[in-house]
N, C-alpha and C. Protein backbone atom coordinates (compact mmCIF):
# COMPACT_ATOMS: atom_id res chain seq x y z
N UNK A 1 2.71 -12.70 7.99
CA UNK A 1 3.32 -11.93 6.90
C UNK A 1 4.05 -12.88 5.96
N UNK A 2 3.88 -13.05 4.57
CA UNK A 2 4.61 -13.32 3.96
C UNK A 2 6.17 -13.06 3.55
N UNK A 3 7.44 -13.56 3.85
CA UNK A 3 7.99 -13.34 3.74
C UNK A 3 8.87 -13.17 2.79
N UNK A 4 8.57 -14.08 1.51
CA UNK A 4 9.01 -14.14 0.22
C UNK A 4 8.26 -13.17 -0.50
N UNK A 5 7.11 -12.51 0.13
CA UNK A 5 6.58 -11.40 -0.59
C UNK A 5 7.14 -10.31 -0.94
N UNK A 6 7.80 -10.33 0.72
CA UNK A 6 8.64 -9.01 0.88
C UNK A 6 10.59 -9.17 0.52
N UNK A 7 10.90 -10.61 0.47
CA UNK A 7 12.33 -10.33 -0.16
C UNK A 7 11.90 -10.37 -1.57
N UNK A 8 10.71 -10.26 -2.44
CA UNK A 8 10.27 -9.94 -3.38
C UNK A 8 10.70 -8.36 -3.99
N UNK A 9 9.79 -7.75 -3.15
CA UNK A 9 9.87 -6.34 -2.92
C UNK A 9 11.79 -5.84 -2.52
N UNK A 10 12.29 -6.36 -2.08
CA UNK A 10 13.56 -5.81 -1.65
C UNK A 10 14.38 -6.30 -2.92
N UNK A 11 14.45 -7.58 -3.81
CA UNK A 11 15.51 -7.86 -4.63
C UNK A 11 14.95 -6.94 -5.93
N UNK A 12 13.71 -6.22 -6.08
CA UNK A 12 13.43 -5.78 -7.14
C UNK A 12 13.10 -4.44 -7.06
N UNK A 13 13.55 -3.80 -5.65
CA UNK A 13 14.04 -2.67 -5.86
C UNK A 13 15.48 -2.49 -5.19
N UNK A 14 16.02 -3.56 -5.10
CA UNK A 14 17.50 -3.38 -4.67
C UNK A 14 18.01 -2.70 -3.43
N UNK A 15 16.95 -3.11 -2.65
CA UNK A 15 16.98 -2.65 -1.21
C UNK A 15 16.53 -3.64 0.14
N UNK A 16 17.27 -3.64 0.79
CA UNK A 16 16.56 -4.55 2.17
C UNK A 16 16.65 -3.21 3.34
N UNK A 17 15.45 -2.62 4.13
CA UNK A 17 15.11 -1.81 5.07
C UNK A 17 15.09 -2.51 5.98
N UNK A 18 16.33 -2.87 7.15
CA UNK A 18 15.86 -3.49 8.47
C UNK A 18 15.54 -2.69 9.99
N UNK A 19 14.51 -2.26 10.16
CA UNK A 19 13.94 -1.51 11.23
C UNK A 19 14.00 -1.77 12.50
N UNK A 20 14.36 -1.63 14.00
CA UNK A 20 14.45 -2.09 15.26
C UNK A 20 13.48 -0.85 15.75
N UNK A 21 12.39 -1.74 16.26
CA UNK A 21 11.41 -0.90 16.87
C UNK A 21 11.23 -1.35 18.39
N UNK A 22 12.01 -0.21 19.15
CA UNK A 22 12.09 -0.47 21.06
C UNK A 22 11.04 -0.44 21.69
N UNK A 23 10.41 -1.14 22.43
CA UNK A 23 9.37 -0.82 22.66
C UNK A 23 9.51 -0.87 24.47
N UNK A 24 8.35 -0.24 25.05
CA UNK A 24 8.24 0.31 26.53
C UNK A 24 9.02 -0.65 27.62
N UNK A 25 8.89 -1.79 26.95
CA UNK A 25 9.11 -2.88 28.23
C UNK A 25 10.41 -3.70 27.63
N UNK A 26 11.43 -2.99 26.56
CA UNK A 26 12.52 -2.87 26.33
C UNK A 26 12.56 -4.14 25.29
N UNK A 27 11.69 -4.55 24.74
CA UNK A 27 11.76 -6.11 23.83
C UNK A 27 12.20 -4.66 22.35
N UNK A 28 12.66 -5.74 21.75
CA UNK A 28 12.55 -5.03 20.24
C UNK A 28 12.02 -6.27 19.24
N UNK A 29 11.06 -4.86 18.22
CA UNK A 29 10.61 -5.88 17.21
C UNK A 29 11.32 -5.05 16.00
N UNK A 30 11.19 -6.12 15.36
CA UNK A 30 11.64 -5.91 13.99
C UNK A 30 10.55 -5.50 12.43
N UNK A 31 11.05 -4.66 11.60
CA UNK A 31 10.51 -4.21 10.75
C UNK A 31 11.17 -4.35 9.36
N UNK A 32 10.84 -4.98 8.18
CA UNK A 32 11.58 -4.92 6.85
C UNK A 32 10.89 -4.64 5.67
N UNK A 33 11.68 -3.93 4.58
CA UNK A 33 10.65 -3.52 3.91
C UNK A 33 11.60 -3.33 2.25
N UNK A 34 11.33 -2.51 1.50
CA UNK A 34 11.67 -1.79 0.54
C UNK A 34 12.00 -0.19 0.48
N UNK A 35 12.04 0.26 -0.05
CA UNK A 35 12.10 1.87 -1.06
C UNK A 35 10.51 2.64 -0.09
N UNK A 36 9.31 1.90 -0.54
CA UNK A 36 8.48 2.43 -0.33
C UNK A 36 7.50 1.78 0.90
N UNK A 37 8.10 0.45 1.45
CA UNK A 37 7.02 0.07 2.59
C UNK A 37 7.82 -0.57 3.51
N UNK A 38 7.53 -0.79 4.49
CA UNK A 38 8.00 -1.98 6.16
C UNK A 38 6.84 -2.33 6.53
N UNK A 39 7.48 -3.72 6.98
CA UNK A 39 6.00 -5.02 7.35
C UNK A 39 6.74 -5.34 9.00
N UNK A 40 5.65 -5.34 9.63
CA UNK A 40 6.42 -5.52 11.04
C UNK A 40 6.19 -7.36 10.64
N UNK A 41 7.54 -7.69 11.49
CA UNK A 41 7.40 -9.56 11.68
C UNK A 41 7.84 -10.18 12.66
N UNK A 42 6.89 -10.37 13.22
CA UNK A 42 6.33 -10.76 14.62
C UNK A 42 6.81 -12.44 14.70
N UNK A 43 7.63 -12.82 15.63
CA UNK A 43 8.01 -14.30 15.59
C UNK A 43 9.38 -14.29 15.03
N UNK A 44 9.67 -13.58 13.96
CA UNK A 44 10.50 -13.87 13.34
C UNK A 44 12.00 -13.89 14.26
N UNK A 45 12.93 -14.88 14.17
CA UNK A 45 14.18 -14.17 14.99
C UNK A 45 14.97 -13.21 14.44
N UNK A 46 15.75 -12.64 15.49
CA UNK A 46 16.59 -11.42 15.73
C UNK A 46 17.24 -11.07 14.28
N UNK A 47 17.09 -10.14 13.03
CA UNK A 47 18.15 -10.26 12.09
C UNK A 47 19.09 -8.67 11.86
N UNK A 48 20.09 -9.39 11.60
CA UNK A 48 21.13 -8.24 11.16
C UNK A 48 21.44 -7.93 9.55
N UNK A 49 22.42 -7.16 9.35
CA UNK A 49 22.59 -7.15 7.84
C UNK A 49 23.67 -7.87 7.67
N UNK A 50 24.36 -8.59 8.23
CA UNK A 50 24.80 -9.66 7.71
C UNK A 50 23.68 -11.12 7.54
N UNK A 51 22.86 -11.43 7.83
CA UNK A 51 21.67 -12.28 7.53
C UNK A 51 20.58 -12.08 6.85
N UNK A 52 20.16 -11.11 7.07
CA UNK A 52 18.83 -10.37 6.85
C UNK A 52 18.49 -11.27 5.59
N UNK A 53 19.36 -11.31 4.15
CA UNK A 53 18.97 -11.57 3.18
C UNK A 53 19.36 -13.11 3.02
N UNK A 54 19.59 -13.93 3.89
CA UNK A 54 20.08 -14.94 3.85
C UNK A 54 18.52 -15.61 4.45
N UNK A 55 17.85 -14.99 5.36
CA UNK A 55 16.83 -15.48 6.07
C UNK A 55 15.38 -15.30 4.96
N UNK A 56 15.85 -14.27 4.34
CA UNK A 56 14.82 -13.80 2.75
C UNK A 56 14.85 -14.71 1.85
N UNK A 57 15.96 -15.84 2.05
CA UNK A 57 16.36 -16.40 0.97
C UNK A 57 16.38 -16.00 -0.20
N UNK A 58 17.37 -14.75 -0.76
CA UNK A 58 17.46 -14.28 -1.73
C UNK A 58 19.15 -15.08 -2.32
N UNK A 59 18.59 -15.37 -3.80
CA UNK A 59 20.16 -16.29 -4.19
C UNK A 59 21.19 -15.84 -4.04
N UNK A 60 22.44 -16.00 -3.56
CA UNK A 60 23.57 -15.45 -3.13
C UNK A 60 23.92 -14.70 -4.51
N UNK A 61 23.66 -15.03 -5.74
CA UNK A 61 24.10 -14.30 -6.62
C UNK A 61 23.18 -12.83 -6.87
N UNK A 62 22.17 -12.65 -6.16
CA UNK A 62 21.81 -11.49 -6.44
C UNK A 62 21.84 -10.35 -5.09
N UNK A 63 22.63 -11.25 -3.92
CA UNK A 63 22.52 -10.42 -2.72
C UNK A 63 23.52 -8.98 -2.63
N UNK A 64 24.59 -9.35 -4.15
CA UNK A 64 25.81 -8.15 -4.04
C UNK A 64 24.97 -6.74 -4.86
N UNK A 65 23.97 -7.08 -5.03
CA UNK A 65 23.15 -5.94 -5.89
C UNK A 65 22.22 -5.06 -4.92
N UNK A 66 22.07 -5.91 -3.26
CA UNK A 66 21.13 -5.05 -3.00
C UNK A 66 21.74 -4.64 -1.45
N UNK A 67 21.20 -3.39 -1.34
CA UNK A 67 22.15 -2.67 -0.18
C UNK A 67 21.19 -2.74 0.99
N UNK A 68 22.02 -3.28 1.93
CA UNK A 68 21.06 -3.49 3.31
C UNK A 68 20.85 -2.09 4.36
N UNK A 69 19.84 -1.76 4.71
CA UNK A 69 20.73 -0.46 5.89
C UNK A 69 19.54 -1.07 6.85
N UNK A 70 19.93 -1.01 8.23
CA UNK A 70 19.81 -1.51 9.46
C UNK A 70 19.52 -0.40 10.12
N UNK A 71 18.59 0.28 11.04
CA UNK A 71 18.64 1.19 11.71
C UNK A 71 17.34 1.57 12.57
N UNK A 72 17.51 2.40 13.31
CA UNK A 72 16.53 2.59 14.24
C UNK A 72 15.34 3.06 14.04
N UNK A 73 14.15 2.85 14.33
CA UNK A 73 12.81 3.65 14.13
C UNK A 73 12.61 4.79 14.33
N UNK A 74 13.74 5.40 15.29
CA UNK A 74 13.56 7.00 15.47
C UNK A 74 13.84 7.46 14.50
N UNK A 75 14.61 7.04 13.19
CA UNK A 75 15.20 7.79 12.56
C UNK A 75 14.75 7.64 10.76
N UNK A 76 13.08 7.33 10.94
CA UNK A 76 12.65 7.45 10.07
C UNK A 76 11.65 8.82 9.22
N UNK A 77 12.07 9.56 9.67
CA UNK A 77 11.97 10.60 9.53
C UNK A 77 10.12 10.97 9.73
N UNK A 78 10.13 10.85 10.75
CA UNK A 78 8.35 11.22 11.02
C UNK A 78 7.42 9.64 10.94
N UNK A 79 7.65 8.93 10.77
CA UNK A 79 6.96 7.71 10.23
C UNK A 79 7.06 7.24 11.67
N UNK A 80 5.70 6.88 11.83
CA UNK A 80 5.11 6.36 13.47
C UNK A 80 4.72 4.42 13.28
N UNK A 81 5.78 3.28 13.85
CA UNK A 81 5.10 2.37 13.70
C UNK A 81 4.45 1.99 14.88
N UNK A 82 4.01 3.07 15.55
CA UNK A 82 2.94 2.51 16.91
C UNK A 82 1.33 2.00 15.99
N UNK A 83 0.94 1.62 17.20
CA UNK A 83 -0.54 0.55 16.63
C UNK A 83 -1.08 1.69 16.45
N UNK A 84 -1.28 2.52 17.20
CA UNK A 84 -2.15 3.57 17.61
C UNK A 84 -2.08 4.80 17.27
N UNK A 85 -2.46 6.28 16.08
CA UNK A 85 -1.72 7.17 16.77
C UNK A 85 -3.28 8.00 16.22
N UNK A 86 -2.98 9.47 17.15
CA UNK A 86 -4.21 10.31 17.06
C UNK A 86 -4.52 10.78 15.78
N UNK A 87 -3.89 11.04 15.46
CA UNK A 87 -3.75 11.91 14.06
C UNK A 87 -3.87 11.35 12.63
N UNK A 88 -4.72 9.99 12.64
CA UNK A 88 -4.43 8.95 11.90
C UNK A 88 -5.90 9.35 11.24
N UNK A 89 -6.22 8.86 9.76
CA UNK A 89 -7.45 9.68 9.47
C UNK A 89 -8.19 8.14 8.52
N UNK A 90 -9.05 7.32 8.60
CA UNK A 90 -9.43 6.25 8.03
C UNK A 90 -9.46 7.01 6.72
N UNK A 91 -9.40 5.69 5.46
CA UNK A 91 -9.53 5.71 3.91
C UNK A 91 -10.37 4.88 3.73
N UNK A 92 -11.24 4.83 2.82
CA UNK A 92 -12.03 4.05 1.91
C UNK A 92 -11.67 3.03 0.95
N UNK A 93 -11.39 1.99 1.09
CA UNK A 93 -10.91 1.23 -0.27
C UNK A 93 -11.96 0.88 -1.10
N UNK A 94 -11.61 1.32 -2.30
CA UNK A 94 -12.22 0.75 -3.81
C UNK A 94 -11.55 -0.65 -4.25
N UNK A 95 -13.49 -0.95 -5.26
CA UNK A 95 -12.83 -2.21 -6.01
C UNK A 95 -11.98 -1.91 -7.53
N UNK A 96 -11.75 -0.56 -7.47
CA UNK A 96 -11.12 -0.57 -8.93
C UNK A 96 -9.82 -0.48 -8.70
N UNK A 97 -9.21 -1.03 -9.87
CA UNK A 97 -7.70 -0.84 -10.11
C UNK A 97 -7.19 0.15 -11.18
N UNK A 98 -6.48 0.49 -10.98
CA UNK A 98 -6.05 1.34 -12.03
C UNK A 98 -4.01 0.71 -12.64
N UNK A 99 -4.51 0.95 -14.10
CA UNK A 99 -2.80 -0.10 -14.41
C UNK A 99 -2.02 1.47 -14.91
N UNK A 100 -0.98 1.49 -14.59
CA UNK A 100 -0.30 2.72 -15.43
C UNK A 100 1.44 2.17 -14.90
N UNK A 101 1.97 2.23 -16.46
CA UNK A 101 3.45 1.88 -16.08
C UNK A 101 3.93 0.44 -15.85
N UNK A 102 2.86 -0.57 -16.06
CA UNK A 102 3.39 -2.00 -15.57
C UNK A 102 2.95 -2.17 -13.66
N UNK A 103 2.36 -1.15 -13.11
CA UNK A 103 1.53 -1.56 -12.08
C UNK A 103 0.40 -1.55 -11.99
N UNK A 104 -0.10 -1.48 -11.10
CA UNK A 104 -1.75 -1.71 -10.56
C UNK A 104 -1.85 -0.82 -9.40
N UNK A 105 -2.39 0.42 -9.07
CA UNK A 105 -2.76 0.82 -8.20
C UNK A 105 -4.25 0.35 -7.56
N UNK A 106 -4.61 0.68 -6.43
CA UNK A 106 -5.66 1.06 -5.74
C UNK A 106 -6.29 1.70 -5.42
N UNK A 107 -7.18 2.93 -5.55
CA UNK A 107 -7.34 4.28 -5.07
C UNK A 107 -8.45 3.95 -3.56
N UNK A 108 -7.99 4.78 -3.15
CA UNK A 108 -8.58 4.85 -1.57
C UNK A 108 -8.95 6.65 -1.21
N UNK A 109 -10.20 6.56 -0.90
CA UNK A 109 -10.93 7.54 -0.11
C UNK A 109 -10.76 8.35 0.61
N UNK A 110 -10.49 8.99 0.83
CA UNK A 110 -10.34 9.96 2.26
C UNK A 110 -11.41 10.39 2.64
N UNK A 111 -12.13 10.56 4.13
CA UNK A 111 -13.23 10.71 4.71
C UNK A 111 -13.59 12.12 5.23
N UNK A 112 -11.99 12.70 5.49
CA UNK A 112 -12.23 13.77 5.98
C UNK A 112 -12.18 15.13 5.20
N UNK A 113 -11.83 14.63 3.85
CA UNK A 113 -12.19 15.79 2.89
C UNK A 113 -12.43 15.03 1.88
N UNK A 114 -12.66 15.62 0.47
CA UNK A 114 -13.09 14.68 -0.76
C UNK A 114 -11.97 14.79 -1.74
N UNK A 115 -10.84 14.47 -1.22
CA UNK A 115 -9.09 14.27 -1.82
C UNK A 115 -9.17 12.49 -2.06
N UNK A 116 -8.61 12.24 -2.47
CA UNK A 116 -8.07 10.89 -2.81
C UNK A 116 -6.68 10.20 -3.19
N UNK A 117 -6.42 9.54 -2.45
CA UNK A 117 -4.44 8.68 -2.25
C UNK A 117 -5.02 7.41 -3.65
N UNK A 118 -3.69 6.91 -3.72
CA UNK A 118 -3.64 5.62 -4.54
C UNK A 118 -2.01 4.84 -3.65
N UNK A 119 -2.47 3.57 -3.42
CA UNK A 119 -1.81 2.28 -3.09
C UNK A 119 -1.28 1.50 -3.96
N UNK A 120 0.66 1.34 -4.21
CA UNK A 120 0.66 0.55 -5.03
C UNK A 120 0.11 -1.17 -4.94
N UNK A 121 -0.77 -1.90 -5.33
CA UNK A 121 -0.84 -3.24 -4.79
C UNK A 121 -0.04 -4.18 -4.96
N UNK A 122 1.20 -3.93 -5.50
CA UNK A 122 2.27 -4.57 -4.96
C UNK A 122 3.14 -5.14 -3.67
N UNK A 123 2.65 -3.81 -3.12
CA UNK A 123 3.22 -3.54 -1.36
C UNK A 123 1.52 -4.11 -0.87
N UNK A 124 0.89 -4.62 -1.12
CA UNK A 124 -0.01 -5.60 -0.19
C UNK A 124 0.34 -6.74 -0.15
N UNK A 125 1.09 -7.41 -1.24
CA UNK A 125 1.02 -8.87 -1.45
C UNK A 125 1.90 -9.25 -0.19
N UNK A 126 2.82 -8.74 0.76
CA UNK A 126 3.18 -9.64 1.64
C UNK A 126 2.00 -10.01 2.74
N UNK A 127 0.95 -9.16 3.08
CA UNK A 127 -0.38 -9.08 3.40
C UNK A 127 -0.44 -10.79 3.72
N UNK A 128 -0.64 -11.21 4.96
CA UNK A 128 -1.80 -12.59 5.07
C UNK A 128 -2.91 -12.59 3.97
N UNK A 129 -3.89 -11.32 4.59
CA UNK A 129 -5.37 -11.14 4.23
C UNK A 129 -5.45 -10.02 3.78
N UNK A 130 -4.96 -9.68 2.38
CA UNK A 130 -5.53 -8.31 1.84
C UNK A 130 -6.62 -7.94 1.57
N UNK A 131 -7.86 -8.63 1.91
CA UNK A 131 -9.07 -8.12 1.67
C UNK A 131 -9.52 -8.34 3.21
N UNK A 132 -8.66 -8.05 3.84
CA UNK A 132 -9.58 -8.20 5.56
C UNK A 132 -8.42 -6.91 6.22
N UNK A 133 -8.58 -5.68 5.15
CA UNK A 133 -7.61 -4.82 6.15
C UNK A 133 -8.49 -3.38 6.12
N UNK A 134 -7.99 -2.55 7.40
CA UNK A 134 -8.48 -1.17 7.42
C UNK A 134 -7.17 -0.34 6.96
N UNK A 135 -7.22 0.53 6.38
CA UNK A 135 -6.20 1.51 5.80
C UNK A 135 -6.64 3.43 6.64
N UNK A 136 -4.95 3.29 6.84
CA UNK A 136 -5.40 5.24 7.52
C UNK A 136 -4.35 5.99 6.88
N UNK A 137 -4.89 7.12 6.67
CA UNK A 137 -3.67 8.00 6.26
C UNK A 137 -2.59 8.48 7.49
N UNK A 138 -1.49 8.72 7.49
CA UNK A 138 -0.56 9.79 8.68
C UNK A 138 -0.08 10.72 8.25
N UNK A 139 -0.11 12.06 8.64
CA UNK A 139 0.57 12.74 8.70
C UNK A 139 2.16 12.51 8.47
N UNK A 140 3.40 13.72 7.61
CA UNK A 140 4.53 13.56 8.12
C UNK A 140 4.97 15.20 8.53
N UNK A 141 5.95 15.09 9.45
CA UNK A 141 6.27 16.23 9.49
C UNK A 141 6.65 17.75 8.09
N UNK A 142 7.01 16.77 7.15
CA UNK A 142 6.62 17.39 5.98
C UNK A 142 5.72 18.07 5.50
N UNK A 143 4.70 17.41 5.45
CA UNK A 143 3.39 17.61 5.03
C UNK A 143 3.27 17.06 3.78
N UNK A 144 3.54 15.71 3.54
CA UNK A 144 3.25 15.10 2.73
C UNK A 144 2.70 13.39 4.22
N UNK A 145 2.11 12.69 3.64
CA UNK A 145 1.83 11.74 4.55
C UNK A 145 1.84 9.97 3.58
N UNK A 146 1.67 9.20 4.48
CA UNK A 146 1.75 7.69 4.43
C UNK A 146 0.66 6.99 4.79
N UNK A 147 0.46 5.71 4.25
CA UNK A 147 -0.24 5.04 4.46
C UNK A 147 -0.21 3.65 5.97
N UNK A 148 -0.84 3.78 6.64
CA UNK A 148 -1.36 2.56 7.65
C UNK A 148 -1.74 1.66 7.38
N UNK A 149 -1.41 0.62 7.62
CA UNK A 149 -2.20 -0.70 7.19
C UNK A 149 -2.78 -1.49 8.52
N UNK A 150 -3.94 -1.84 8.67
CA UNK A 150 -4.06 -2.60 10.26
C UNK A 150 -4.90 -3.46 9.98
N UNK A 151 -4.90 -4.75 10.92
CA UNK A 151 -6.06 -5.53 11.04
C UNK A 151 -6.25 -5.20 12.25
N UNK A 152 -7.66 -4.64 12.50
CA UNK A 152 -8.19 -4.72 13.68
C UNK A 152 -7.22 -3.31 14.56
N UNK A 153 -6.77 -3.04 15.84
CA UNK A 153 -6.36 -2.14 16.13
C UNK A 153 -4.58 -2.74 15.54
N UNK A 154 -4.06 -3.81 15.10
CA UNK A 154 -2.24 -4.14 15.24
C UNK A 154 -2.17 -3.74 13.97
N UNK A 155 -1.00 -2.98 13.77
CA UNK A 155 -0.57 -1.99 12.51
C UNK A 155 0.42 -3.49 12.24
N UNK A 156 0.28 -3.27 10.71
CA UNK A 156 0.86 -4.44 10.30
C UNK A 156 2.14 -4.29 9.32
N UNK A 157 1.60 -2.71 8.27
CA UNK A 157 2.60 -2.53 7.77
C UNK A 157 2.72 -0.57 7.72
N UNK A 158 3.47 -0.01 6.72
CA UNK A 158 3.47 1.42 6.55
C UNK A 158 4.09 1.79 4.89
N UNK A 159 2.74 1.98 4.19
CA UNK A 159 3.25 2.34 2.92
C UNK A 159 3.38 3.76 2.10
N UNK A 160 4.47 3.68 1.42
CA UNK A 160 3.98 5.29 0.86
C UNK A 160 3.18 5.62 0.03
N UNK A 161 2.44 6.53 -0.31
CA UNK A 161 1.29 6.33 -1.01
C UNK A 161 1.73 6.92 -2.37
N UNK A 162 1.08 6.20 -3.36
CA UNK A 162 1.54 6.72 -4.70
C UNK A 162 1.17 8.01 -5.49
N UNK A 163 2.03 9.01 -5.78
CA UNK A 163 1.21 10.15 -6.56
C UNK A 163 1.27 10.00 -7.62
N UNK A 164 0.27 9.12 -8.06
CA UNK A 164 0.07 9.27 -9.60
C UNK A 164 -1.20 9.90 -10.59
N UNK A 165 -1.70 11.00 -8.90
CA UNK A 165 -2.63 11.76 -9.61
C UNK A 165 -1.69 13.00 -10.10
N UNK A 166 -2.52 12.94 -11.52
CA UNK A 166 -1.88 13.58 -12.77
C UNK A 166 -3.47 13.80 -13.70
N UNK A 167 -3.12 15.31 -14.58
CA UNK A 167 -3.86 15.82 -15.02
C UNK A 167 -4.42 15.10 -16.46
N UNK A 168 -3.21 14.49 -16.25
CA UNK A 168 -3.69 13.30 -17.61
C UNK A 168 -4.59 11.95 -17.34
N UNK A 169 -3.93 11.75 -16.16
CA UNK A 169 -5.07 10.31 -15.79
C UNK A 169 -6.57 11.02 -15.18
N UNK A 170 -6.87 11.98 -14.52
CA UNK A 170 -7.95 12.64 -14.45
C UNK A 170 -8.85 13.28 -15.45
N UNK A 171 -7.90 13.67 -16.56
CA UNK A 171 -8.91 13.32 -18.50
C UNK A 171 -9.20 12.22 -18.48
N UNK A 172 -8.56 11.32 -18.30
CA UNK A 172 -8.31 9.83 -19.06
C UNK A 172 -9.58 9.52 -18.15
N UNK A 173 -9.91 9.21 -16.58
CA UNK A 173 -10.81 8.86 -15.83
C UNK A 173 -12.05 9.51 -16.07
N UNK A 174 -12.56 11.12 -16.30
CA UNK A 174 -13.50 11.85 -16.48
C UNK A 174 -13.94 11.18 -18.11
N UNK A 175 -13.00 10.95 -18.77
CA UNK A 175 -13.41 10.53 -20.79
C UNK A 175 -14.31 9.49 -20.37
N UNK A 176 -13.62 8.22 -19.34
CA UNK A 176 -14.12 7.06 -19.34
C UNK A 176 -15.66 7.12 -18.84
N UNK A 177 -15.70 8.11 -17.53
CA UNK A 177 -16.46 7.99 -16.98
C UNK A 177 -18.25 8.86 -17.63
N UNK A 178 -17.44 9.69 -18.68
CA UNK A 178 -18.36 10.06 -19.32
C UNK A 178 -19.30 9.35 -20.81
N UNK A 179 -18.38 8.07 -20.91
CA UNK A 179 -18.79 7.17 -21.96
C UNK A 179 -19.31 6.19 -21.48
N UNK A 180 -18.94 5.66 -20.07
CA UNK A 180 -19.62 4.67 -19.19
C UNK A 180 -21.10 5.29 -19.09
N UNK A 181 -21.89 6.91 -19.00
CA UNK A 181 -23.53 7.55 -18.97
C UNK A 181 -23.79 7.30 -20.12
N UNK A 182 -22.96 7.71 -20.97
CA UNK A 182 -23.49 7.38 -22.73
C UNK A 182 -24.11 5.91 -22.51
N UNK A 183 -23.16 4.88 -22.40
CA UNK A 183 -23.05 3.91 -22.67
C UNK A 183 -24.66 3.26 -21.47
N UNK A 184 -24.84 3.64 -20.37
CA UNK A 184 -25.57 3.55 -19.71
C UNK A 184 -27.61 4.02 -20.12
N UNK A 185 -27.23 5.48 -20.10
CA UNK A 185 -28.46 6.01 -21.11
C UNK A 185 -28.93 5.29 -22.33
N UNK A 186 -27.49 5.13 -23.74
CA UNK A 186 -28.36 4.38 -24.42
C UNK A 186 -28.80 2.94 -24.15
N UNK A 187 -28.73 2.36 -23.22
CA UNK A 187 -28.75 0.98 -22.82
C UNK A 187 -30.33 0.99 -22.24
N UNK A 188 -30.32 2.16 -21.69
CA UNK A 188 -31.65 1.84 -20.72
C UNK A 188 -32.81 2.65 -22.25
N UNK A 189 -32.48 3.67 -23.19
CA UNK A 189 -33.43 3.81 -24.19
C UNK A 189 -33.54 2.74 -25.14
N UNK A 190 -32.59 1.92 -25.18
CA UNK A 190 -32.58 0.31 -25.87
C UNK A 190 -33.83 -0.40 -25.10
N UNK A 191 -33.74 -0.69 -23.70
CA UNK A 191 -34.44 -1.06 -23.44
C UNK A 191 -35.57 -0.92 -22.66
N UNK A 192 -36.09 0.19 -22.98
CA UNK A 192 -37.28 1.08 -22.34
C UNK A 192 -38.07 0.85 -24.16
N UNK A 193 -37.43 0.86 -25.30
CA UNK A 193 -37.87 0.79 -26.51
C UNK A 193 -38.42 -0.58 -26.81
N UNK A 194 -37.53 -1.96 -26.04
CA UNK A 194 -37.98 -2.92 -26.52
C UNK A 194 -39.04 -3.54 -25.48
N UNK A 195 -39.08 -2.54 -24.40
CA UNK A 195 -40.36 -2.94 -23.78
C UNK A 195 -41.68 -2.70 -24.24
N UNK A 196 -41.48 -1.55 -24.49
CA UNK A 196 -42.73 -0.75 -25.35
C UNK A 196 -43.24 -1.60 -26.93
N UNK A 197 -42.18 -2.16 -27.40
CA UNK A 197 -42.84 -2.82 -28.72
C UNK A 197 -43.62 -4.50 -28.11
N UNK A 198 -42.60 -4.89 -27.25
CA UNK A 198 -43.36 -5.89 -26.71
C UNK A 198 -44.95 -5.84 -26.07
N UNK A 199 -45.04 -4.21 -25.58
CA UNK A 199 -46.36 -3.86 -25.19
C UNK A 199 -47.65 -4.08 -26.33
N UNK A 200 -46.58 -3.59 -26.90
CA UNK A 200 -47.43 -3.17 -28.76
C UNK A 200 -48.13 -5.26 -29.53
């Protein structure tokens, strides 16, 4: 995991998330994140919120701006960081991006109906290998849900997924996508025409 990725993500939304995740055989790992994601970090030593941002190496002059909270995994309100869970539903990743607002989303698939999430790709960059990952949706007790991130079966991070489907970017996508056939059709009567004169 990159770690300057993610005190990236924390000084520029003015947040450090430090997570203690207990696990069966009583070790705890640790989890840190932002507003909208946690990256588990494996190796890393033990941190508190008196360090946390000292180990981020974030400049002491910008550490009075960002508020640390420290706390337990139970108490993330439905958010599961086990490797594993049943209810977990694979996504599709696309190569397109979409820019709106000064970001870059991702849109991703859903398999089990024909709905579709978007990923900010911001919250990948602490990622080793962002093009070597599987993505799942979760459930929350809400009924709104989150994103999985895994290599292989080890969950690596947990993001929220972006709603920036809107009735305007779905004109905006249908306009494009209907000028991309134009643009396609006359391309192929362009050149279905200059075959035929070459015949001639």
């Amino acid at each position: 995991m990159k770690i300057k990725a993610i005190a990236s993500i924390c000084a520029q939304e003015k947040i450090a998330r430090l997570i203690d995740k207990t696990g069966d055989d009583g070790t705890t790992n640790q989890w840190a994140g932002g507003h909208g994601c946690l990256y588990a970090l494996p190796g890393i030593p033990y941190m508190g919120e008196r360090n946390v941002l000292s180990v981020f190496d974030i400049p002491e002059e910008k550490r009075a701006k960002i508020e640390v909270r420290h706390e337990d995994a139970e108490k993330l309100n439905g958010i599961v960081l086990d490797d594993i869970s049943d209810v977990e539903k694979p996504l599709v990743k696309t190569s397109l991006l979409i820019g709106r607002k000064g970001s870059l989303y991702q849109p991703l698939l859903r398999q089990h109906n024909l709905g579709i999430t978007f990923v900010d790709t911001r919250y990948l960059a602490p990622l080793d290998d962002p093009l070597n990952i599987e993505m799942y949706e979760r459930p929350l007790p809400s009924g709104a849900y989150y994103i999985a991130v895994k290599a292989g079966f080890l969950l690596l991070a947990v993001i929220t997924h972006a709603a920036i489907a809107t009735n305007s970017l779905t004109e905006t996508l249908e306009s494009i996508a209907a000028r991309c056939r134009m643009t396609l059709d006359f391309d192929q009567i362009t050149i279905t025409q200059e075959e035929r004169g070459e015949q001639k």
